[in-house]
N, C-alpha and C. Protein backbone atom coordinates (compact mmCIF):
# COMPACT_ATOMS: atom_id res chain seq x y z
N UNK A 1 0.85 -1.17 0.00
CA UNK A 1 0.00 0.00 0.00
C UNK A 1 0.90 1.25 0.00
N UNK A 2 0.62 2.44 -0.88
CA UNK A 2 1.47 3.04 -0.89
C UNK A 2 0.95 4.39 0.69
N UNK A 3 2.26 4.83 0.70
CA UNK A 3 2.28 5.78 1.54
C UNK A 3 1.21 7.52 1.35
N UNK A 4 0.80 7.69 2.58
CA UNK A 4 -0.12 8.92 2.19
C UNK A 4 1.13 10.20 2.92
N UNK A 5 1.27 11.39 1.57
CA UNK A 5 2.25 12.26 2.58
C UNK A 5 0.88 13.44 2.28
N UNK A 6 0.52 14.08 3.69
CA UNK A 6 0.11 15.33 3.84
C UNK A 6 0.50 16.41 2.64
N UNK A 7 0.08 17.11 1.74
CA UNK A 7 0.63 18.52 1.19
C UNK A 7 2.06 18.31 0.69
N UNK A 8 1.94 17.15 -0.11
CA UNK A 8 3.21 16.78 -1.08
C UNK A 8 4.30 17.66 -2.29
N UNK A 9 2.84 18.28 -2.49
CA UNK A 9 3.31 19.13 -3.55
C UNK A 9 3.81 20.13 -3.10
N UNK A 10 3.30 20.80 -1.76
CA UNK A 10 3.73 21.96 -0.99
C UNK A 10 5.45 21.91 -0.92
N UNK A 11 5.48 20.44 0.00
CA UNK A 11 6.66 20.00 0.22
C UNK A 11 7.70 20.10 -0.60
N UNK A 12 7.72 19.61 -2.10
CA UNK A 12 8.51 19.23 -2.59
C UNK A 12 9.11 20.57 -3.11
N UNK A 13 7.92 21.39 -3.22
CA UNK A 13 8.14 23.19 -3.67
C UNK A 13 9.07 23.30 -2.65
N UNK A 14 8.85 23.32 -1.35
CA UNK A 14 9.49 23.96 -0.20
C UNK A 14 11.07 23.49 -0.03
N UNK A 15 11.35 22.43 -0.41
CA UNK A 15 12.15 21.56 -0.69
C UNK A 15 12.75 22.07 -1.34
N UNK A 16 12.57 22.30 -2.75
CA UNK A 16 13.76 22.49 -4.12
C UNK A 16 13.80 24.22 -3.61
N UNK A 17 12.91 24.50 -3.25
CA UNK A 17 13.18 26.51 -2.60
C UNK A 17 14.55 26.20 -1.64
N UNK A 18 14.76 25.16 -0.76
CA UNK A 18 15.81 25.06 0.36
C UNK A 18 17.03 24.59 -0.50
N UNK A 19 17.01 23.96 -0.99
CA UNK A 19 18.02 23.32 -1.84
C UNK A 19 18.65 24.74 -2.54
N UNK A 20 18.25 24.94 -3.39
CA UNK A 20 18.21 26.05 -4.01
C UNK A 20 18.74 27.10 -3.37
N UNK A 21 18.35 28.03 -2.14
CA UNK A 21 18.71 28.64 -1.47
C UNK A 21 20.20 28.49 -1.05
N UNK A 22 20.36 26.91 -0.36
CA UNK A 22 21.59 26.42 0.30
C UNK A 22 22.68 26.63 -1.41
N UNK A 23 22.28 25.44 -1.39
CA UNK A 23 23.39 25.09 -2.69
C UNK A 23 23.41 25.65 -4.43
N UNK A 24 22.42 26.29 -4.29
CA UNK A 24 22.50 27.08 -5.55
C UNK A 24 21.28 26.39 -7.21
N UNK A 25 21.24 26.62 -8.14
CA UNK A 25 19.88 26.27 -9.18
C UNK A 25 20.77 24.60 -9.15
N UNK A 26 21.98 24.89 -9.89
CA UNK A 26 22.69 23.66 -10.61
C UNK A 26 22.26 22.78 -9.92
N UNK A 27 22.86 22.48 -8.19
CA UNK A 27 22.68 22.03 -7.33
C UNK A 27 21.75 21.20 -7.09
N UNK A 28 20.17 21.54 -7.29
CA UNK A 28 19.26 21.02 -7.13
C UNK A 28 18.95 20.78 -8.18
N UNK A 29 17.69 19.01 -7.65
CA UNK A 29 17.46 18.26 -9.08
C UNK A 29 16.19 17.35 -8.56
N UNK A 30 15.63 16.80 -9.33
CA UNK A 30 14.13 16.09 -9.02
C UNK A 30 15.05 14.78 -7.77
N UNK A 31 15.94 14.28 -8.32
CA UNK A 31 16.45 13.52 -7.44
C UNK A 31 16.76 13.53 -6.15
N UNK A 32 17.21 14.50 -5.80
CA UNK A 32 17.96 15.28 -4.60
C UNK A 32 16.32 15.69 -3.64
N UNK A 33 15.58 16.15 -4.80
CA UNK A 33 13.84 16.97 -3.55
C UNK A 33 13.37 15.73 -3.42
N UNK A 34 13.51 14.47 -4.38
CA UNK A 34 12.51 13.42 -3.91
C UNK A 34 13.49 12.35 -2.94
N UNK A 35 14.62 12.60 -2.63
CA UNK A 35 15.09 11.77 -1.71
C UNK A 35 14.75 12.38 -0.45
N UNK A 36 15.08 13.86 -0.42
CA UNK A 36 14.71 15.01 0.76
C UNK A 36 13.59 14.65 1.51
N UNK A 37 12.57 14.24 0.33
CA UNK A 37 10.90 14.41 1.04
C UNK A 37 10.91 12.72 1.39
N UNK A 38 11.34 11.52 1.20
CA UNK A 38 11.63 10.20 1.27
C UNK A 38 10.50 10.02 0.26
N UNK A 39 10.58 10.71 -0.50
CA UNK A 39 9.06 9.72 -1.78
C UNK A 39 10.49 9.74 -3.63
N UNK A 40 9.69 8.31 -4.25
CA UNK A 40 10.44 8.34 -5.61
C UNK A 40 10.61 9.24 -6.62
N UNK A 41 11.77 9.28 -7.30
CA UNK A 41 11.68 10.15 -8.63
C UNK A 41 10.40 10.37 -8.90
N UNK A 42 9.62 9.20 -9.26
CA UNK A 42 8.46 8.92 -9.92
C UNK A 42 7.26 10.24 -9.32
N UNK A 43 7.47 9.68 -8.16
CA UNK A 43 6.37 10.54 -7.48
C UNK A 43 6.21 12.24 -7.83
N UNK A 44 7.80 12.60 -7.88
CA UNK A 44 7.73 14.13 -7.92
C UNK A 44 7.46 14.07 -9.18
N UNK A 45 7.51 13.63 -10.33
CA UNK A 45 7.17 13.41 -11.32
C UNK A 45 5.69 13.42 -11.54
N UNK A 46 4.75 13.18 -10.84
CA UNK A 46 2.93 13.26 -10.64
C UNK A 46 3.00 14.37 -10.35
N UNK A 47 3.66 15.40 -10.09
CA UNK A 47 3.24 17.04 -9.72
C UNK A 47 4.19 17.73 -10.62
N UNK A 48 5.71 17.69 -11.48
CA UNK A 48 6.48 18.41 -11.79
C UNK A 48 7.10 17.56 -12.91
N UNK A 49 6.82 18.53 -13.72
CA UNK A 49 7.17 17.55 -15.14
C UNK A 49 8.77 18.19 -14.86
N UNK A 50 9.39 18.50 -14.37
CA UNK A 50 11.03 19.23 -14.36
C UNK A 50 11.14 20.48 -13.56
N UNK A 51 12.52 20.30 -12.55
CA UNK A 51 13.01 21.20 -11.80
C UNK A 51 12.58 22.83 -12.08
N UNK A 52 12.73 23.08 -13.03
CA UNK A 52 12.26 24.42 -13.78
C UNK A 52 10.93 24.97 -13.13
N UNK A 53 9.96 23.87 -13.41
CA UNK A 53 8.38 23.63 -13.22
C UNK A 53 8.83 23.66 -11.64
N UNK A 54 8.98 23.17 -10.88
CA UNK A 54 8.88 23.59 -9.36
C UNK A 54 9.50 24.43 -8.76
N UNK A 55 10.05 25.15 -9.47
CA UNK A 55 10.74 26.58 -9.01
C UNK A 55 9.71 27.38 -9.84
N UNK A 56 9.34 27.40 -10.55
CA UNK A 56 8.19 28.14 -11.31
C UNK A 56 6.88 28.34 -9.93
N UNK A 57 6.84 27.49 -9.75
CA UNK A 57 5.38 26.98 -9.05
C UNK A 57 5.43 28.03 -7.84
N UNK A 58 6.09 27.82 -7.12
CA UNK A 58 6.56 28.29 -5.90
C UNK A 58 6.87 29.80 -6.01
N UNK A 59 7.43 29.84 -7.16
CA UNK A 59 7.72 31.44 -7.17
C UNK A 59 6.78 32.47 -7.74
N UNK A 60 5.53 31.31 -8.36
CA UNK A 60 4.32 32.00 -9.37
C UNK A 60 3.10 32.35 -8.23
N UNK A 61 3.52 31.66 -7.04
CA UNK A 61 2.78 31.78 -5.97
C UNK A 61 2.48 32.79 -4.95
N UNK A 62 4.14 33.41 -4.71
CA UNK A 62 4.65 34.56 -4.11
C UNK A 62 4.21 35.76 -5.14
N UNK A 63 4.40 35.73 -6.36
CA UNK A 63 4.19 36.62 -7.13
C UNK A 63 2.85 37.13 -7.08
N UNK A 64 1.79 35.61 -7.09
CA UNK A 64 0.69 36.63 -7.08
C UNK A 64 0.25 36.79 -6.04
N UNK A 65 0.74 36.92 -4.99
CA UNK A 65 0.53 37.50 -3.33
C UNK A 65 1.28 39.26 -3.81
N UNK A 66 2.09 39.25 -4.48
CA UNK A 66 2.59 40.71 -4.79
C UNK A 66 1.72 41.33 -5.84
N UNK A 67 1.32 40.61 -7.01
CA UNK A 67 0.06 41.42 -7.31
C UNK A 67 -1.03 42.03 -6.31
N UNK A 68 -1.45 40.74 -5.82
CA UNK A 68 -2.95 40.96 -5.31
C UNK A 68 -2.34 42.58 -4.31
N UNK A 69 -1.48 42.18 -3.56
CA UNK A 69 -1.55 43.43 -2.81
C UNK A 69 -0.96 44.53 -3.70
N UNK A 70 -0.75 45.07 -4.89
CA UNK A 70 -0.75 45.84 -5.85
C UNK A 70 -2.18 46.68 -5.45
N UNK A 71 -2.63 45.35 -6.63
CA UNK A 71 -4.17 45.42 -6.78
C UNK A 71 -4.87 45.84 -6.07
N UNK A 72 -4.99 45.72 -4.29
CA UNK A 72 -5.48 46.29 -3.00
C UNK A 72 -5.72 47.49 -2.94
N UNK A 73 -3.87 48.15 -3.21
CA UNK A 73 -3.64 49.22 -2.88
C UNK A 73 -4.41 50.70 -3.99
N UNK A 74 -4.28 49.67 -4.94
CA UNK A 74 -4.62 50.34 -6.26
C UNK A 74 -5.70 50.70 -5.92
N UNK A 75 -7.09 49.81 -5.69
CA UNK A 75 -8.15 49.77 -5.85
C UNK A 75 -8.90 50.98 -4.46
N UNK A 76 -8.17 51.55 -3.66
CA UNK A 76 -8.69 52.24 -2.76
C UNK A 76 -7.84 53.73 -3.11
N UNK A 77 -6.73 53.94 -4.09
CA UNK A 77 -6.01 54.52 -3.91
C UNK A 77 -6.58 55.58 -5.26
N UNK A 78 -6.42 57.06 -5.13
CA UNK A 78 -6.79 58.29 -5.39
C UNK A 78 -5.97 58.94 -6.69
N UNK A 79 -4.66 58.63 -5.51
CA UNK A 79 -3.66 59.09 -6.20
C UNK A 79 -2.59 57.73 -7.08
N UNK A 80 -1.95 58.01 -8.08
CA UNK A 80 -0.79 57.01 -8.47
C UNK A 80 0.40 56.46 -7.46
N UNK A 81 0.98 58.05 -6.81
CA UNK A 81 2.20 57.44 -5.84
C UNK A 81 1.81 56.42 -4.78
N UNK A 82 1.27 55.98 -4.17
CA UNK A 82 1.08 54.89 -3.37
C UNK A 82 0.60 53.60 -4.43
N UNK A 83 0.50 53.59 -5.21
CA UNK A 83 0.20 52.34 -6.12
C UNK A 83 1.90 52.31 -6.61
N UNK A 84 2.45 53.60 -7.13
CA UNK A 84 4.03 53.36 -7.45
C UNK A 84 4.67 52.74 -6.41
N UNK A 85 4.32 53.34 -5.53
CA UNK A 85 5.50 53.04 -4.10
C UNK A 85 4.87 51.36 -3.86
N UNK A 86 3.63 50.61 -3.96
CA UNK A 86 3.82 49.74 -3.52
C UNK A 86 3.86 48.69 -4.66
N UNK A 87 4.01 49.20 -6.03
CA UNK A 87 4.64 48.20 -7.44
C UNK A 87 6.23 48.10 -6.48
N UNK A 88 6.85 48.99 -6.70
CA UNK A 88 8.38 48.98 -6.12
C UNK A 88 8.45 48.67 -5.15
N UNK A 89 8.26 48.60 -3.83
CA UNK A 89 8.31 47.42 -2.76
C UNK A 89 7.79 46.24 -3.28
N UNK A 90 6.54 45.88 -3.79
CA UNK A 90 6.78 44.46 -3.88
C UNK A 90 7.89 44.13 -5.03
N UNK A 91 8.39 44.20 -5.95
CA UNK A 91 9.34 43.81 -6.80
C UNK A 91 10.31 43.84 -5.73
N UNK A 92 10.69 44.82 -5.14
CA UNK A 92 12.23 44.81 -4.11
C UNK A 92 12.02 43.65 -3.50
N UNK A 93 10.61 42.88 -2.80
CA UNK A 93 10.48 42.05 -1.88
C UNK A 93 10.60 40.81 -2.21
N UNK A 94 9.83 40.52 -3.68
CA UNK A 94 9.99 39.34 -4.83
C UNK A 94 11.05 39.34 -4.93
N UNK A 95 12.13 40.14 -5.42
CA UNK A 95 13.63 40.13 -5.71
C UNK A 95 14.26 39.28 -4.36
N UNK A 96 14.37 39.73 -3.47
CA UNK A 96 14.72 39.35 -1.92
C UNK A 96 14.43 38.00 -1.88
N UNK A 97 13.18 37.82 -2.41
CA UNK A 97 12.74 36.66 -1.58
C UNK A 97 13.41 35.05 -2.22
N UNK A 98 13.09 35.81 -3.51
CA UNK A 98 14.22 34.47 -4.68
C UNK A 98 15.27 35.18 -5.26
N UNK A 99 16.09 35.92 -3.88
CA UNK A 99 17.29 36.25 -4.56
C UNK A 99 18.52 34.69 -4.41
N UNK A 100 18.20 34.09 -4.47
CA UNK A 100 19.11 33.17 -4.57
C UNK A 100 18.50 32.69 -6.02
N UNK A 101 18.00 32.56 -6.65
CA UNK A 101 17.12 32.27 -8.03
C UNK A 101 17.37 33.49 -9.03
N UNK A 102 17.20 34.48 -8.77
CA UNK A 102 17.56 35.89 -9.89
C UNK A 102 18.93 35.91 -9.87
N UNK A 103 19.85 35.53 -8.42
CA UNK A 103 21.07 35.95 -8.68
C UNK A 103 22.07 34.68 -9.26
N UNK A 104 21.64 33.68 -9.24
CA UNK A 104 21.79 32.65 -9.85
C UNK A 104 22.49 32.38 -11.41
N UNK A 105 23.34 32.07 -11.70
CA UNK A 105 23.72 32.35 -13.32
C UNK A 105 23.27 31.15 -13.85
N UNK A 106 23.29 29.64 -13.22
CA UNK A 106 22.91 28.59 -13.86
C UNK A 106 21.57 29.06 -14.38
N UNK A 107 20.75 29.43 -13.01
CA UNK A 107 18.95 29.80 -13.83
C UNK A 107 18.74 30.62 -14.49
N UNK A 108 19.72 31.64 -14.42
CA UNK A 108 19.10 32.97 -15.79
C UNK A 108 20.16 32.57 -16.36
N UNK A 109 20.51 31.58 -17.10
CA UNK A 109 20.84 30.75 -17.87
C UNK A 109 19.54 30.39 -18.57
N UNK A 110 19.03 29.43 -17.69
CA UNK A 110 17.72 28.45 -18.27
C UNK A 110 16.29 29.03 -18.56
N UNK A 111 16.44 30.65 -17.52
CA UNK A 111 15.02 30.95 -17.37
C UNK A 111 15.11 32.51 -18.38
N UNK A 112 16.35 32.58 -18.97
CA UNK A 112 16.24 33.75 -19.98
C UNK A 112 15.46 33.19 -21.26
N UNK A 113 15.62 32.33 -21.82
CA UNK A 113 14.04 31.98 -22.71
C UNK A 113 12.46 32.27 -22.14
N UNK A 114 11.98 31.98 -20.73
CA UNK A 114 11.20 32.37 -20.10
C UNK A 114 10.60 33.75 -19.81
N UNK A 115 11.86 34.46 -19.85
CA UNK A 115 11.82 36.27 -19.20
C UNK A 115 11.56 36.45 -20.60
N UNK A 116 11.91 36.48 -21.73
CA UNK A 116 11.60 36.73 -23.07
C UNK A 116 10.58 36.54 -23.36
N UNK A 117 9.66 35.63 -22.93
CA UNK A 117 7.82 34.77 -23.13
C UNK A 117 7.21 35.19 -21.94
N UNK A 118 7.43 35.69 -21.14
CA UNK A 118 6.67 36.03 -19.82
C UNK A 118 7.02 37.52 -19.45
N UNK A 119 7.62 38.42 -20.30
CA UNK A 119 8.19 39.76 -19.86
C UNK A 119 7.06 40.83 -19.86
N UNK A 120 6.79 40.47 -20.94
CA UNK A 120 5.16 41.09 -21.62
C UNK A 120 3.89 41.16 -20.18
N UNK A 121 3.40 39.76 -20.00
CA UNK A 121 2.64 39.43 -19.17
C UNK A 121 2.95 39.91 -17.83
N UNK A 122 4.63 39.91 -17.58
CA UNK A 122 4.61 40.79 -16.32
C UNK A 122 4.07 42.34 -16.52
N UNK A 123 4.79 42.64 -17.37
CA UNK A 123 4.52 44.18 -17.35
C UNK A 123 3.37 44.59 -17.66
N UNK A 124 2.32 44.11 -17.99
CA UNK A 124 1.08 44.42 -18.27
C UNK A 124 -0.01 43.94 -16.72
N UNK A 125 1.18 43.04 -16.13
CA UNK A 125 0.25 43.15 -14.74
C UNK A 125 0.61 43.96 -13.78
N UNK A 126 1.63 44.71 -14.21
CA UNK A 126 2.09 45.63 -13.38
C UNK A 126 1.50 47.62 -13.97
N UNK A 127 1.16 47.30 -15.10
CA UNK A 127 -0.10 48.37 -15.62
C UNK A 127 -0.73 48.48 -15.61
N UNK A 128 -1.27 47.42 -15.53
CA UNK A 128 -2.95 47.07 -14.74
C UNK A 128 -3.43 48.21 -13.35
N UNK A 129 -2.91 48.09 -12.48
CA UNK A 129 -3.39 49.38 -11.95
C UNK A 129 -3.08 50.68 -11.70
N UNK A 130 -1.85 51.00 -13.07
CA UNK A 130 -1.56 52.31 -13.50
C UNK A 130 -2.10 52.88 -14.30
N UNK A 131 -3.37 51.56 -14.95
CA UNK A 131 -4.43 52.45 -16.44
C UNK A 131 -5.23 53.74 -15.50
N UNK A 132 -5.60 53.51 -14.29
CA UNK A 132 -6.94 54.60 -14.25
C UNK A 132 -5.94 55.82 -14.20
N UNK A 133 -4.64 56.04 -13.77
CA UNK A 133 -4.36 56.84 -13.73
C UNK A 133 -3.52 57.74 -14.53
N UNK A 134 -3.41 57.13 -15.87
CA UNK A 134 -3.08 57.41 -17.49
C UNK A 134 -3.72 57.94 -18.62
N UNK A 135 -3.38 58.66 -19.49
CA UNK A 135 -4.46 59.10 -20.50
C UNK A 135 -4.45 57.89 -21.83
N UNK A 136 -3.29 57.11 -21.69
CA UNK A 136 -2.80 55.59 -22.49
C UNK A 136 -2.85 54.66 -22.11
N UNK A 137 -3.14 53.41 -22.63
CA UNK A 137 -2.32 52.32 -22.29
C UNK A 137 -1.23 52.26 -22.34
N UNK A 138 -0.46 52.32 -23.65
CA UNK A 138 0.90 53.07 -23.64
C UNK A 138 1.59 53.82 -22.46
N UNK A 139 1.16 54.51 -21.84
CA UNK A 139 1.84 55.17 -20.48
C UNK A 139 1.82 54.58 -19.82
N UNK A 140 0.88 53.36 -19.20
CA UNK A 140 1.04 52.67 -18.01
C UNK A 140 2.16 51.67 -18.14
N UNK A 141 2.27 51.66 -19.65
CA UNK A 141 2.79 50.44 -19.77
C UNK A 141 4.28 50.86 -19.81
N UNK A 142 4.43 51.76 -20.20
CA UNK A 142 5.73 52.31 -20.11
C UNK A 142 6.52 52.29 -18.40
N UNK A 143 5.74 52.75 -17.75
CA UNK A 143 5.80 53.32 -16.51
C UNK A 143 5.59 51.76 -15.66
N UNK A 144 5.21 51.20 -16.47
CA UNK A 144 5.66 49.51 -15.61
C UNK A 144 6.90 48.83 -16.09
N UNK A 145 7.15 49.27 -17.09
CA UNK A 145 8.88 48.96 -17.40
C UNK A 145 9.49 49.51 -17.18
N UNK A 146 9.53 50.81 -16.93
CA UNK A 146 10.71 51.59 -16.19
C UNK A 146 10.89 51.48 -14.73
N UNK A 147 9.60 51.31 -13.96
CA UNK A 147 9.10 50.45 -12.77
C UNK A 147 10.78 49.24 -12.44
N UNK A 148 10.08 48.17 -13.52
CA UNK A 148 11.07 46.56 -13.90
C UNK A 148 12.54 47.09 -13.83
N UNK A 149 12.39 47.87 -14.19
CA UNK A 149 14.45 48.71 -14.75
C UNK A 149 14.30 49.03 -13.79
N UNK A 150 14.25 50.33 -13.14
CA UNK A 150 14.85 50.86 -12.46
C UNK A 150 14.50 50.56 -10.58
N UNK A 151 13.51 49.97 -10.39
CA UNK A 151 13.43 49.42 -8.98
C UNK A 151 14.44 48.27 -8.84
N UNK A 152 14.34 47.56 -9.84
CA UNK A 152 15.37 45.91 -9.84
C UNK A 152 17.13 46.77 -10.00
N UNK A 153 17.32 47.69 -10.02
CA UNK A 153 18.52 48.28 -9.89
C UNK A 153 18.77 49.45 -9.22
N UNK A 154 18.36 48.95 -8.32
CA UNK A 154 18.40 49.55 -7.11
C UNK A 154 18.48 51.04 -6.72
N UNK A 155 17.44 51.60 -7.36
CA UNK A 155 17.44 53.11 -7.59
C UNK A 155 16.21 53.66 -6.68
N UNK A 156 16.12 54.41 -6.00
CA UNK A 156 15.50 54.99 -4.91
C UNK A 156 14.37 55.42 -5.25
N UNK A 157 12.91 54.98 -4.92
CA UNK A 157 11.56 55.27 -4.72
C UNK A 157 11.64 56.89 -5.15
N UNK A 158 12.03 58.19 -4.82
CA UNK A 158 11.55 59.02 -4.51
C UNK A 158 12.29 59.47 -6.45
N UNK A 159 13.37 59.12 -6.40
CA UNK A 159 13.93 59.11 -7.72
C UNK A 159 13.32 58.89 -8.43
N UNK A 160 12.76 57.54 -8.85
CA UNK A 160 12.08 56.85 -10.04
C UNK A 160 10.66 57.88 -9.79
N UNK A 161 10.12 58.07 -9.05
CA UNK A 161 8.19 58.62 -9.34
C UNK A 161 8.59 59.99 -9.43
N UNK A 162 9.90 60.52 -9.34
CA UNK A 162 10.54 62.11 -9.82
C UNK A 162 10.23 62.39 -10.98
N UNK A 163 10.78 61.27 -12.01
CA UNK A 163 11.20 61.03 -13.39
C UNK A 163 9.09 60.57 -14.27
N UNK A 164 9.14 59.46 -13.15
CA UNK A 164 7.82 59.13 -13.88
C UNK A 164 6.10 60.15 -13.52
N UNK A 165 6.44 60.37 -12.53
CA UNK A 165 4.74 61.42 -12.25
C UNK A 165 4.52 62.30 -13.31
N UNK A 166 5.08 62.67 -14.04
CA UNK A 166 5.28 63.80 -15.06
C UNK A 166 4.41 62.67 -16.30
N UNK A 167 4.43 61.81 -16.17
CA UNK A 167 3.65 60.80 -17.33
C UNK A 167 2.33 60.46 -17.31
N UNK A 168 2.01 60.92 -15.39
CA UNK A 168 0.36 60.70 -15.23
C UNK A 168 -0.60 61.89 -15.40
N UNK A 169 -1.89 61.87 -15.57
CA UNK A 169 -2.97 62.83 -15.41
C UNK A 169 -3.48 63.32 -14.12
N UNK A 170 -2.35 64.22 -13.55
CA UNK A 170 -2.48 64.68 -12.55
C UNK A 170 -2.75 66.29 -12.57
């Protein structure tokens, strides 16, 4: 009879996140999370077609905990700068949180085909609640890539909405 594990899939996420963290992308491998958790190759294999896929999972998870609270802020908010200020904390916080994954060369190795197919989709969820306060789509969208640039390089809140407020309908 086979074994019942509680929140397997949780696990094995939580797992290749530790691995990962400790020893770096290369490092970790379906082999290594399914010996970790005591279940077979096979098994992690019923939730993760490849290492990629469970670092995806885990990190697609956190992400949209940083939307939604975007979205929160957005949705009560008047003005743009507090929707700016909290696009740029959460990216600083996402960054932080899988900075062992962004800073990684094996994975932005593997996951620069990805950022190329998924760059779009970020930045348009990160315009999403810069449309009400735009006379474009075009502007929000701009202002969510310069957002991507210049928060992820470490350039100061008060700096970046210096440069960008001048783009909203204020």
């Amino acid at each position: 009879m086979p074994k019942i594990i509680e929140n397997l899939q949780a696990r094995l996420a939580v797992e290749a996140k530790k691995q990962v963290e400790e020893s770096g992308y290369a490092a970790m491998t379906i082999r290594s999370v399914a010996k970790a958790c005591g279940v077979g190759v096979g098994t992690v294999y019923n939730y993760y077609s490849s290492k990629d896929e469970i670092l995806a999972s885990y990190m697609l998870e956190d992400w949209n905990k940083c939307v939604a609270a975007i979205n929160a802020v957005s949705t009560y908010s008047d003005s743009p700068a507090p929707v700016v200020r909290c696009i740029c904390d959460q990216l600083c916080f996402f960054a932080r949180l899988h900075a062992a994954v962004v800073r990684d060369e094996a994975a932005a190795a593997v996951f620069s085909g990805a950022h190329n197919r998924y760059h779009g989709v970020l930045r348009g969820q990160l315009a999403a609640p810069l449309r009400k306060f735009c006379d474009t789509d075009f502007a929000a969208e701009f202002i969510a890539e310069g957002l991507l640039t210049w928060t992820l390089s470490d350039r100061e809140f008060d700096e970046i909405y210096g440069m960008i407020r001048k783009l909203f309908k204020e």
